[in-house]
C-alpha atoms as a PDB file:
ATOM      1  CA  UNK A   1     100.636  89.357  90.991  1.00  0.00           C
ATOM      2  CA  UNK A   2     103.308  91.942  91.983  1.00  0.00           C
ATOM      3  CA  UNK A   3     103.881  92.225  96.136  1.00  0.00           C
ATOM      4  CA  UNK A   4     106.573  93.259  97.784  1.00  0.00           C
ATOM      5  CA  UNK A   5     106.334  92.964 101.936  1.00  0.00           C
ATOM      6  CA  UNK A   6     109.523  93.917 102.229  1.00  0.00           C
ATOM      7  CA  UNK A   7     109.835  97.271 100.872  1.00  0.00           C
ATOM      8  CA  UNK A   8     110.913 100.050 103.511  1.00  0.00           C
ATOM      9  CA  UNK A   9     109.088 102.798 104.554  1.00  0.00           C
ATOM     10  CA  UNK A  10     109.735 106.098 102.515  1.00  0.00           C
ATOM     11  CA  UNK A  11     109.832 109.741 103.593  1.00  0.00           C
ATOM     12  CA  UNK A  12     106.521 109.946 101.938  1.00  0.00           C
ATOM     13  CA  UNK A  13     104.849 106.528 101.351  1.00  0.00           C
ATOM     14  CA  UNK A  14     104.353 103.548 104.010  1.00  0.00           C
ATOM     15  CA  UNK A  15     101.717 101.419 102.015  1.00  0.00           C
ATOM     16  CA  UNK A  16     101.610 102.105  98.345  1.00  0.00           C
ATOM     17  CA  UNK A  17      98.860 100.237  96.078  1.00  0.00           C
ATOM     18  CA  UNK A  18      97.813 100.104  92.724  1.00  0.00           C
ATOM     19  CA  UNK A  19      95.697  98.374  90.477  1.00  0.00           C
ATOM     20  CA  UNK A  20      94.368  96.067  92.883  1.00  0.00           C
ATOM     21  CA  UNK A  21      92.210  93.482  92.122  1.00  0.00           C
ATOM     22  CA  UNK A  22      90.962  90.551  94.286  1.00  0.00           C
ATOM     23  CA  UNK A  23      88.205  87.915  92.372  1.00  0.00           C
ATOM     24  CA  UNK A  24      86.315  85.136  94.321  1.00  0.00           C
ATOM     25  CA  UNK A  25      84.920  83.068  91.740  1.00  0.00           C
ATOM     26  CA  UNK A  26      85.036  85.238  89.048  1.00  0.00           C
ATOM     27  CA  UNK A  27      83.642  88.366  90.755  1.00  0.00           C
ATOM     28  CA  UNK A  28      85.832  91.372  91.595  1.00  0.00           C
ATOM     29  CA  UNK A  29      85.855  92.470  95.151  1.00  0.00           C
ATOM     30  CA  UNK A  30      88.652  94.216  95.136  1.00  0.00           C
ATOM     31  CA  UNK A  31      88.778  96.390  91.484  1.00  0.00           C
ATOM     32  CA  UNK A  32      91.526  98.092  89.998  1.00  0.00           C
ATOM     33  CA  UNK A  33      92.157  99.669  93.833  1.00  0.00           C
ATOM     34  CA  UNK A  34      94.839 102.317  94.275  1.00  0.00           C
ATOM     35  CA  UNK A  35      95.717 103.385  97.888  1.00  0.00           C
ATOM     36  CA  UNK A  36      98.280 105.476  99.839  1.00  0.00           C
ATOM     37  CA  UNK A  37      99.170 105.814 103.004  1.00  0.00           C
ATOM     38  CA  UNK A  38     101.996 108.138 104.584  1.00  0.00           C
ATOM     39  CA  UNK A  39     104.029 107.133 107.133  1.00  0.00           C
ATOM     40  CA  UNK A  40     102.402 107.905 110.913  1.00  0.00           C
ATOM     41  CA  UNK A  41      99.838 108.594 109.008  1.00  0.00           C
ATOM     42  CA  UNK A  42      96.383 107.137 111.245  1.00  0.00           C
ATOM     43  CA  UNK A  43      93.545 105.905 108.128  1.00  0.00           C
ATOM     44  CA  UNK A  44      90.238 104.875 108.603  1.00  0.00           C
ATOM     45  CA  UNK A  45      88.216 102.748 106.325  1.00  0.00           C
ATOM     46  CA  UNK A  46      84.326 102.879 106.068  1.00  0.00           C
ATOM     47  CA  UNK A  47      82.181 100.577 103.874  1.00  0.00           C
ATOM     48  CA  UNK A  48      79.347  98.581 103.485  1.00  0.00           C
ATOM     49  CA  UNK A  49      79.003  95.030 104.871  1.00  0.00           C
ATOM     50  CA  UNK A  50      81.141  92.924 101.619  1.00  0.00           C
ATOM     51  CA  UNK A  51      82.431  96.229  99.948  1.00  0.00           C
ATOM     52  CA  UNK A  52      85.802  94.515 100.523  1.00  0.00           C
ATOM     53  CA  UNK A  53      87.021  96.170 103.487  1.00  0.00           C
ATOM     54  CA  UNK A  54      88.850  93.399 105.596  1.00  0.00           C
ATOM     55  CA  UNK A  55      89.889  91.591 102.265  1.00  0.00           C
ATOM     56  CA  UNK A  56      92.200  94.483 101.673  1.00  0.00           C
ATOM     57  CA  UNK A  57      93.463  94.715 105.313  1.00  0.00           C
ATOM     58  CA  UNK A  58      94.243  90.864 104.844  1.00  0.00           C
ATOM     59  CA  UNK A  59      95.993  91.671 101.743  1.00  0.00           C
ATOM     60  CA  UNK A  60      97.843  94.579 103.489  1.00  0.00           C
ATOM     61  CA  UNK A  61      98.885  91.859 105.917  1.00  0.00           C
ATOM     62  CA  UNK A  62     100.154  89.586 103.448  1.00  0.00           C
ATOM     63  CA  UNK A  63      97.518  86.820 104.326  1.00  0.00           C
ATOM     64  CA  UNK A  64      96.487  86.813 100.890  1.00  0.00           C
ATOM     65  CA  UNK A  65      98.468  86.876  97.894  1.00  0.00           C
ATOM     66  CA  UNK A  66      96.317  85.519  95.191  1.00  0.00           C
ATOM     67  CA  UNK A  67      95.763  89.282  93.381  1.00  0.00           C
ATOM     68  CA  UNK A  68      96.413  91.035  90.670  1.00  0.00           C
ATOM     69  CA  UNK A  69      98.183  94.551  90.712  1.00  0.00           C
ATOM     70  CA  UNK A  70     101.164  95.747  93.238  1.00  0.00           C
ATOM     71  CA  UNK A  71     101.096  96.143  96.998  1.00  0.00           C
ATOM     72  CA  UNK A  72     103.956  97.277  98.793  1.00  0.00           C
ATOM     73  CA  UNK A  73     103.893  97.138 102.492  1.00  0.00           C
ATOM     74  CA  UNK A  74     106.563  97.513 105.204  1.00  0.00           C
ATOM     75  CA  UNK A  75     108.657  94.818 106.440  1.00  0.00           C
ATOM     76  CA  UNK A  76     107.250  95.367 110.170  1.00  0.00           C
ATOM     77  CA  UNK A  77     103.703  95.085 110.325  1.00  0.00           C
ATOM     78  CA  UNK A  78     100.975  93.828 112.651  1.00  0.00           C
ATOM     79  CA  UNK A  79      97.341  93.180 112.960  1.00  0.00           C
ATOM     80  CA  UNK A  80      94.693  93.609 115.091  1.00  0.00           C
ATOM     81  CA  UNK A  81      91.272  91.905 114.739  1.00  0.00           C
ATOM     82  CA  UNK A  82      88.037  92.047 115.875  1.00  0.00           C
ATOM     83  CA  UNK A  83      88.544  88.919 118.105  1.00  0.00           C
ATOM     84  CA  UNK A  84      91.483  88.699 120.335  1.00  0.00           C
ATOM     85  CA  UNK A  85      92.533  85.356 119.307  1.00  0.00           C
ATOM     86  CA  UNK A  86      94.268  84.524 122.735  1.00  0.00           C
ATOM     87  CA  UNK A  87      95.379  81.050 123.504  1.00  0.00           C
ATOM     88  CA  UNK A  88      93.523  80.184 126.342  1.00  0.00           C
ATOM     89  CA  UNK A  89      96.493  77.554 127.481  1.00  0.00           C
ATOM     90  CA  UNK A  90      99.259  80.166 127.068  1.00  0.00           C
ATOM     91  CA  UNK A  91      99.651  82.827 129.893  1.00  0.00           C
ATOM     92  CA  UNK A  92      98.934  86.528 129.113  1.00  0.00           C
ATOM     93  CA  UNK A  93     102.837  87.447 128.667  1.00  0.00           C
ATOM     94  CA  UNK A  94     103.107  84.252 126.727  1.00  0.00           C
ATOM     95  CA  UNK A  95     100.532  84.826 124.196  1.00  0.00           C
ATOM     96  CA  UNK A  96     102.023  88.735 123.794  1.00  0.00           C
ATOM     97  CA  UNK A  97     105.161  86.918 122.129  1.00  0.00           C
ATOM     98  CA  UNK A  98     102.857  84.492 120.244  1.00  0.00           C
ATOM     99  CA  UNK A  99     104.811  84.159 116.912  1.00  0.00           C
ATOM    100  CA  UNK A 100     107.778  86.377 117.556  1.00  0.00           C
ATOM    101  CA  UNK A 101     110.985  84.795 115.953  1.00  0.00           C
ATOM    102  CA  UNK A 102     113.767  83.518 118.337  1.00  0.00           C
ATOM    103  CA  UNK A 103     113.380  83.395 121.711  1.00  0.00           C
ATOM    104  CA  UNK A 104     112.317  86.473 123.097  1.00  0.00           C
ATOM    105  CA  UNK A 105     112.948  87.643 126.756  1.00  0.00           C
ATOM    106  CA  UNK A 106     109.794  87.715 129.065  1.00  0.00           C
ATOM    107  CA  UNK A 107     110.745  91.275 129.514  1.00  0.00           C
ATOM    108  CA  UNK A 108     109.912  92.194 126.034  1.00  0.00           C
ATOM    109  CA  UNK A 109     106.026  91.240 127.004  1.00  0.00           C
ATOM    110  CA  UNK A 110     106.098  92.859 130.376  1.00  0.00           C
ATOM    111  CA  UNK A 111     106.324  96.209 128.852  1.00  0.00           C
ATOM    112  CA  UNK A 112     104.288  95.990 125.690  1.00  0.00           C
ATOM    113  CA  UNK A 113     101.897  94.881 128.292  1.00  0.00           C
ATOM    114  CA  UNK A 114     102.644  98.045 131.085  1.00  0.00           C
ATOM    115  CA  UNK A 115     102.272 100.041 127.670  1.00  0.00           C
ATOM    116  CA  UNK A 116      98.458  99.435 127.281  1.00  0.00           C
ATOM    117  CA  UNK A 117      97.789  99.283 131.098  1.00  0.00           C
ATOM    118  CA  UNK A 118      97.993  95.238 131.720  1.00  0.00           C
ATOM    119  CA  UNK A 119     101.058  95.095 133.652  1.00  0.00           C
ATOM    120  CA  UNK A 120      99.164  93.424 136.572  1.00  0.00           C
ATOM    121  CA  UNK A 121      97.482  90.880 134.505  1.00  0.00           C
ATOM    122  CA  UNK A 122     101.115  89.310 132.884  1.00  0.00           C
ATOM    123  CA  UNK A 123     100.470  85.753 134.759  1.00  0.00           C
ATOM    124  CA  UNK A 124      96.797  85.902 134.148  1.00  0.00           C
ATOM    125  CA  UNK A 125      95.090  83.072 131.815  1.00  0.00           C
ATOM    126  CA  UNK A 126      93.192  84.178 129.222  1.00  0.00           C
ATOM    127  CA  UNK A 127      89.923  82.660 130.333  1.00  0.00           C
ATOM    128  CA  UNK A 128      90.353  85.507 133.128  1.00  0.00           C
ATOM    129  CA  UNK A 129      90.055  88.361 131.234  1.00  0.00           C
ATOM    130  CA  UNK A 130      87.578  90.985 130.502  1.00  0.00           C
ATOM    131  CA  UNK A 131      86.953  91.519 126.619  1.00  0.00           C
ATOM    132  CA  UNK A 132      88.289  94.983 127.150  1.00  0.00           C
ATOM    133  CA  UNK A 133      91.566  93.698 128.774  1.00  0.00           C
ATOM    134  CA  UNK A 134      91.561  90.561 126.124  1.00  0.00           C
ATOM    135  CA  UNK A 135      91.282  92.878 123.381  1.00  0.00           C
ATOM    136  CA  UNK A 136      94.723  95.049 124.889  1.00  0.00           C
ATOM    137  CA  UNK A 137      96.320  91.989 125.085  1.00  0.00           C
ATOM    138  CA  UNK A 138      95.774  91.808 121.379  1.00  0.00           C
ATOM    139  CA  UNK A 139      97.408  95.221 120.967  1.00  0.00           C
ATOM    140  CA  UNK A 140      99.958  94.336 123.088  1.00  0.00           C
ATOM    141  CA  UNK A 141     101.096  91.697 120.869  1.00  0.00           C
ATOM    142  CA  UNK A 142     100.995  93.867 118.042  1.00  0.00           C
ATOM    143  CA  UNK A 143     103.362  96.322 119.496  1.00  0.00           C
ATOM    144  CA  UNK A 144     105.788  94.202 120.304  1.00  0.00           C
ATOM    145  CA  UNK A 145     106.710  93.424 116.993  1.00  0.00           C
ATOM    146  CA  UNK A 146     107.826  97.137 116.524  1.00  0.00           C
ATOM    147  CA  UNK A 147     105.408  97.572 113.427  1.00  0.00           C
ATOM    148  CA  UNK A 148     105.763 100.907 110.785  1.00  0.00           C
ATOM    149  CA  UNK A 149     102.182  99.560 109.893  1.00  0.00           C
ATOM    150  CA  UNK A 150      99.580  98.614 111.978  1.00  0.00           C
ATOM    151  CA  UNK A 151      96.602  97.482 110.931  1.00  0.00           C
ATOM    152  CA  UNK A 152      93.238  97.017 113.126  1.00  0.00           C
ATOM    153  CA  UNK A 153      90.150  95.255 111.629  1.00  0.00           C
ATOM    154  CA  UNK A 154      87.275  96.548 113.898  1.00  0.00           C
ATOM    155  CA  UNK A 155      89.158  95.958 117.151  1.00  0.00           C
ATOM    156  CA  UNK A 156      86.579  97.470 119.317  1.00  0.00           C
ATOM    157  CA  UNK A 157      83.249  95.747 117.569  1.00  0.00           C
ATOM    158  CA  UNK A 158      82.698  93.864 120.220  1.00  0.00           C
ATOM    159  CA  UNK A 159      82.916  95.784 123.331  1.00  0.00           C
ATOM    160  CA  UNK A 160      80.149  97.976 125.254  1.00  0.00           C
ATOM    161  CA  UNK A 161      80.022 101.664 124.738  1.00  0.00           C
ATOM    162  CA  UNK A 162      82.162 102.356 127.835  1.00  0.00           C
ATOM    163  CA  UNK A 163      85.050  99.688 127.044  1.00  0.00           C
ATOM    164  CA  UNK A 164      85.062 100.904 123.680  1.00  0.00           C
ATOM    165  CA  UNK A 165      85.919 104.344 124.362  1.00  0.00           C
ATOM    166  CA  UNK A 166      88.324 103.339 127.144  1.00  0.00           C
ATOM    167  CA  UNK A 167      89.804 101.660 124.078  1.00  0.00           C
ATOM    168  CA  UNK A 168      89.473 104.165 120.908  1.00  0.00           C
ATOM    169  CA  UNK A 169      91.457 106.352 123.539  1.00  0.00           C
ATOM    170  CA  UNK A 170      94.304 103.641 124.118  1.00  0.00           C
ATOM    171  CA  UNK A 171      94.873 103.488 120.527  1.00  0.00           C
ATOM    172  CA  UNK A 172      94.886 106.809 119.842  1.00  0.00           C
ATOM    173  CA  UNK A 173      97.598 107.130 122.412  1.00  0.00           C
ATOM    174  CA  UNK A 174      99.552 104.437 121.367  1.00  0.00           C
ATOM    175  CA  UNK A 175      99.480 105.809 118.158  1.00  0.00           C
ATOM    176  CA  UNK A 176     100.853 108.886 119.053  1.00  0.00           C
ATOM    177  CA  UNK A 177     103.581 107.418 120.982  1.00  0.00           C
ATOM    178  CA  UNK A 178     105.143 105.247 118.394  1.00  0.00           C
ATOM    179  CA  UNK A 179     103.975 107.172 115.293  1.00  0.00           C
ATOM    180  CA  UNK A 180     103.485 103.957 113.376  1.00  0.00           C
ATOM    181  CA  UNK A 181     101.164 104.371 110.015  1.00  0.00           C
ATOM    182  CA  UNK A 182      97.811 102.892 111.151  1.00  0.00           C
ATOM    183  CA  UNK A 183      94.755 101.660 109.119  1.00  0.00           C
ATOM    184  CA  UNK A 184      91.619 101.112 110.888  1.00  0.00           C
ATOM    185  CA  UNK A 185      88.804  99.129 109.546  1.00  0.00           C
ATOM    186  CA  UNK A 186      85.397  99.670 110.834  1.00  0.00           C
ATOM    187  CA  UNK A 187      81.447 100.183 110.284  1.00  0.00           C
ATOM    188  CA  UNK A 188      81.478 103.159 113.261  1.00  0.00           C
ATOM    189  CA  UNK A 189      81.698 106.901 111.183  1.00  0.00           C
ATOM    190  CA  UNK A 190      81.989 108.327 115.055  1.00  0.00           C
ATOM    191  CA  UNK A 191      84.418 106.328 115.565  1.00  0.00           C
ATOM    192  CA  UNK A 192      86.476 106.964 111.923  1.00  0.00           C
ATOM    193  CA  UNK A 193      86.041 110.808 112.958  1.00  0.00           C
ATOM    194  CA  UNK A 194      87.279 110.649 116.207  1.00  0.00           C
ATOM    195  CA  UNK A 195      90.722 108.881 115.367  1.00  0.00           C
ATOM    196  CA  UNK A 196      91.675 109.334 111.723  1.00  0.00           C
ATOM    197  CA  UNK A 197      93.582 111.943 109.786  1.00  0.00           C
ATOM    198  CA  UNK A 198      91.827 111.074 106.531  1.00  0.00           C
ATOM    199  CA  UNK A 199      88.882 108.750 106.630  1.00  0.00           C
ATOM    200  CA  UNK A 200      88.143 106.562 103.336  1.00  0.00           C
ATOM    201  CA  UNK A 201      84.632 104.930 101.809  1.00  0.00           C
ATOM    202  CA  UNK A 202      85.334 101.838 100.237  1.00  0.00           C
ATOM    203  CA  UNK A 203      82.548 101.146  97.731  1.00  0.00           C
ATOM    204  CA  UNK A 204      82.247  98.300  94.728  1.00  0.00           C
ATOM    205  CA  UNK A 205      85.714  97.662  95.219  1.00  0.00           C
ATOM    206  CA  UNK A 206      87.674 100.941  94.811  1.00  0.00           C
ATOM    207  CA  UNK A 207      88.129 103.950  97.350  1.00  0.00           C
ATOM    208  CA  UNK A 208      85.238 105.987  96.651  1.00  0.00           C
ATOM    209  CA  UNK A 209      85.647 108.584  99.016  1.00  0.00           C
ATOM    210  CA  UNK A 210      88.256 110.514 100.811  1.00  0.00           C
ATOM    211  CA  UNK A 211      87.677 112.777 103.935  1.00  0.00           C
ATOM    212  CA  UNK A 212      90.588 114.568 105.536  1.00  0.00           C
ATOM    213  CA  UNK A 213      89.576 115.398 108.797  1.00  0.00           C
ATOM    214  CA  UNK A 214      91.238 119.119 110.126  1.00  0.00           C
ATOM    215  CA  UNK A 215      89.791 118.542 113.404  1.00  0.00           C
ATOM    216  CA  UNK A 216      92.076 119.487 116.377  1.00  0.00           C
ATOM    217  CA  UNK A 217      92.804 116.295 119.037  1.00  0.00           C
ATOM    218  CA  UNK A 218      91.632 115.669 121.438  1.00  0.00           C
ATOM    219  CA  UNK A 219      88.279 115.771 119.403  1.00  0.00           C
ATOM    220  CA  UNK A 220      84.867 116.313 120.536  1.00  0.00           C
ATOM    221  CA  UNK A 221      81.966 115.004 119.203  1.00  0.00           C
ATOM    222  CA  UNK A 222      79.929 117.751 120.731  1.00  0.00           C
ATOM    223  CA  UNK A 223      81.740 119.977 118.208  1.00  0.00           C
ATOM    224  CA  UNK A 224      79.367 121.171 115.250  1.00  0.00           C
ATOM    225  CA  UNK A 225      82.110 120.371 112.488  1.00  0.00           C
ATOM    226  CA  UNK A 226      82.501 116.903 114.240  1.00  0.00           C
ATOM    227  CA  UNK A 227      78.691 116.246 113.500  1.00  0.00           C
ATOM    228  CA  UNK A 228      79.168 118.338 109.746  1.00  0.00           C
ATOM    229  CA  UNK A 229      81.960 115.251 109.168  1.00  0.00           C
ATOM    230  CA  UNK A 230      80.007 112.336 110.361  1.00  0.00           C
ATOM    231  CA  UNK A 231      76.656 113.145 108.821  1.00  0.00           C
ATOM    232  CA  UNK A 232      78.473 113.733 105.459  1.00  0.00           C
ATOM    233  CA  UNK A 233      80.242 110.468 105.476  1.00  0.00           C
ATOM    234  CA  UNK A 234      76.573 109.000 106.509  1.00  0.00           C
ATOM    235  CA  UNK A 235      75.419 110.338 103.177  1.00  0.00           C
ATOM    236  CA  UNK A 236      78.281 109.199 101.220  1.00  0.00           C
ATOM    237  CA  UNK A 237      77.758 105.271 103.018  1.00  0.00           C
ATOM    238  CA  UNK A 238      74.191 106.063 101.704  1.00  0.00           C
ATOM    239  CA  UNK A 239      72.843 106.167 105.667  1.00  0.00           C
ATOM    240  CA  UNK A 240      70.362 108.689 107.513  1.00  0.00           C
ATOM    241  CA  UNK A 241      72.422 110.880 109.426  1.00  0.00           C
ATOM    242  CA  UNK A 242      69.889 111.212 111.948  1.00  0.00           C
ATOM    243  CA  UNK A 243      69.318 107.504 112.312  1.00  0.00           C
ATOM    244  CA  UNK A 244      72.052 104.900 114.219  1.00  0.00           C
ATOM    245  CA  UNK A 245      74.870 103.991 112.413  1.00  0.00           C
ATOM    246  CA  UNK A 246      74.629 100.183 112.939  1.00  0.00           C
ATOM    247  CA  UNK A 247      72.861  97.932 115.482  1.00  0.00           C
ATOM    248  CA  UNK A 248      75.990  97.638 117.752  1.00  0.00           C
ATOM    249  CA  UNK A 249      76.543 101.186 117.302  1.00  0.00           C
ATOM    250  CA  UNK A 250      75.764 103.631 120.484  1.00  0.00           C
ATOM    251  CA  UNK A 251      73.641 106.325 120.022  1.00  0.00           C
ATOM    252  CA  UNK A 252      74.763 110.121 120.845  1.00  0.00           C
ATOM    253  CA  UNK A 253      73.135 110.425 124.252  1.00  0.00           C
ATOM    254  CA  UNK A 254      74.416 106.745 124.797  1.00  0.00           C
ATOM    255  CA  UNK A 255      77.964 107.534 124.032  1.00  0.00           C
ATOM    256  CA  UNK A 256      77.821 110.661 125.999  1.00  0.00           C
ATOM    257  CA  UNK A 257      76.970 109.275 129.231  1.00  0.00           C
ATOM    258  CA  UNK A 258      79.481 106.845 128.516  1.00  0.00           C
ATOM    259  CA  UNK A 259      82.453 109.224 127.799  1.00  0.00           C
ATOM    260  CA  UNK A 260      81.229 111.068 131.022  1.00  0.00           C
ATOM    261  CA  UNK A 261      81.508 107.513 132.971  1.00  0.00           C
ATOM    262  CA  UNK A 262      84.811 106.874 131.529  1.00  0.00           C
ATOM    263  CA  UNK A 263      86.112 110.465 132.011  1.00  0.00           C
ATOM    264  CA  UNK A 264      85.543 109.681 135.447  1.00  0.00           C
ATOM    265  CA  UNK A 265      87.267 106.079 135.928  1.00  0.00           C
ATOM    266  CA  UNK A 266      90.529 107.752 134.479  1.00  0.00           C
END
């Protein structure tokens, strides 16, 4: 094993991996992987159910070490995942500076939290929240560790067509604001289209795939290259791209009405 979480980000390299591999009982999931991503770069990963997806994003987080090959990550990093993870007897602000070393100043929650829109909820218990505002909280506690990597394992899975786009819109914001390098993992191609610069297919254990995607922000999916991109990354995840993506998965008229809806609540 060769890992380095410490390394600084370059001029031209954030995250840096090759030769990957990750066995469960004797079976590769992870095999002979190379990756790279640049700094403020935004990534999006696409695979099949098992191809190995969040098992690199762990590995990226440094939550597991038992590989083979060399991953070099920046010091300041953060994650994101699906569920928020909140402790339900820890006050919003509190569970914002979950884990943060020392004793950090309320303060430093108040405005991660005014960042994604929550500043009215600091004193709220968990319990209270929507999944949409649960889910910012768990952004929220990402930023406030000041990450040059951040790394999101389908943060919006769980949330209705509405919230969800209320959300892919916060973090594309965020991102631009702090210009941290961001990989997002996630079964949505709409939603890898709509926020990445490059979009990768992870298949059998090795990037399969790689999409840059020239599209001008803020994108549209109404835009006939925006449908060219999705359907051809439906082909390469071996998927009909006239059928729905996944179960949980809006459909176009579906997600239109709901950007219109959400259009109008801004």
């Amino acid at each position: 094993m060769a890992t380095d979480v410490h390394r600084p980000v370059t001029p031209t390299s954030a995250v840096r991996v090759e030769g990957l591999t990750r066995s469960f009982d004797g079976r590769a999931v992870i095999n002979d992987l190379r990756l790279a991503i640049r700094p403020g770069e935004f990534v999006a990963l696409l695979g099949r159910s098992g191809c190995g997806k969040s098992t690199l994003l762990r590995i990226l987080a440094g939550l597991d070490r038992d590989i083979e090959g060399t991953v070099l990550v920046p010091r300041r990093k953060a994650v994101a995942f699906q569920a928020p993870r909140l402790m339900p007897w820890k006050k919003v602000w509190r569970n914002v500076l979950l884990g943060l070393p020392g004793r950090p100043e309320r303060s430093v929650a108040e405005q991660a939290l005014e960042e994604v829109g929550l500043g009215h909820r600091t004193d709220a218990w968990p319990k209270t929240l929507s999944g949409g505002e649960a889910q910012r909280v768990s952004l929220a506690r990402a930023l406030v560790r000041e990450p040059d990597l951040l790394l999101l394992d389908e943060p919006f899975g769980a949330l209705d067509a509405l919230t969800r786009i209320k959300a892919q819109r916060l973090v594309d914001e965020l991102w631009r604001r702090r210009g941290c390098a961001v990989l997002l993992v996630t079964h949505d191609v709409e939603e890898a289209v709509l926020l990445a610069d490059r979009v990768l297919v992870m298949d059998d254990g090795v990037i399969a795939h790689e999409q840059h995607i020239d599209l001008e922000r803020p994108r549209d999916i109404a835009d006939p290259r925006f449908a060219e991109l999705r359907a051809e990354l439906l082909q390469r995840l071996g998927g009909d791209a006239t059928a729905a993506e996944a179960p949980d998965t809006a459909q176009p008229a579906q997600v239109a009405k709901a950007d219109e809806a959400a259009r109008a609540a801004a």
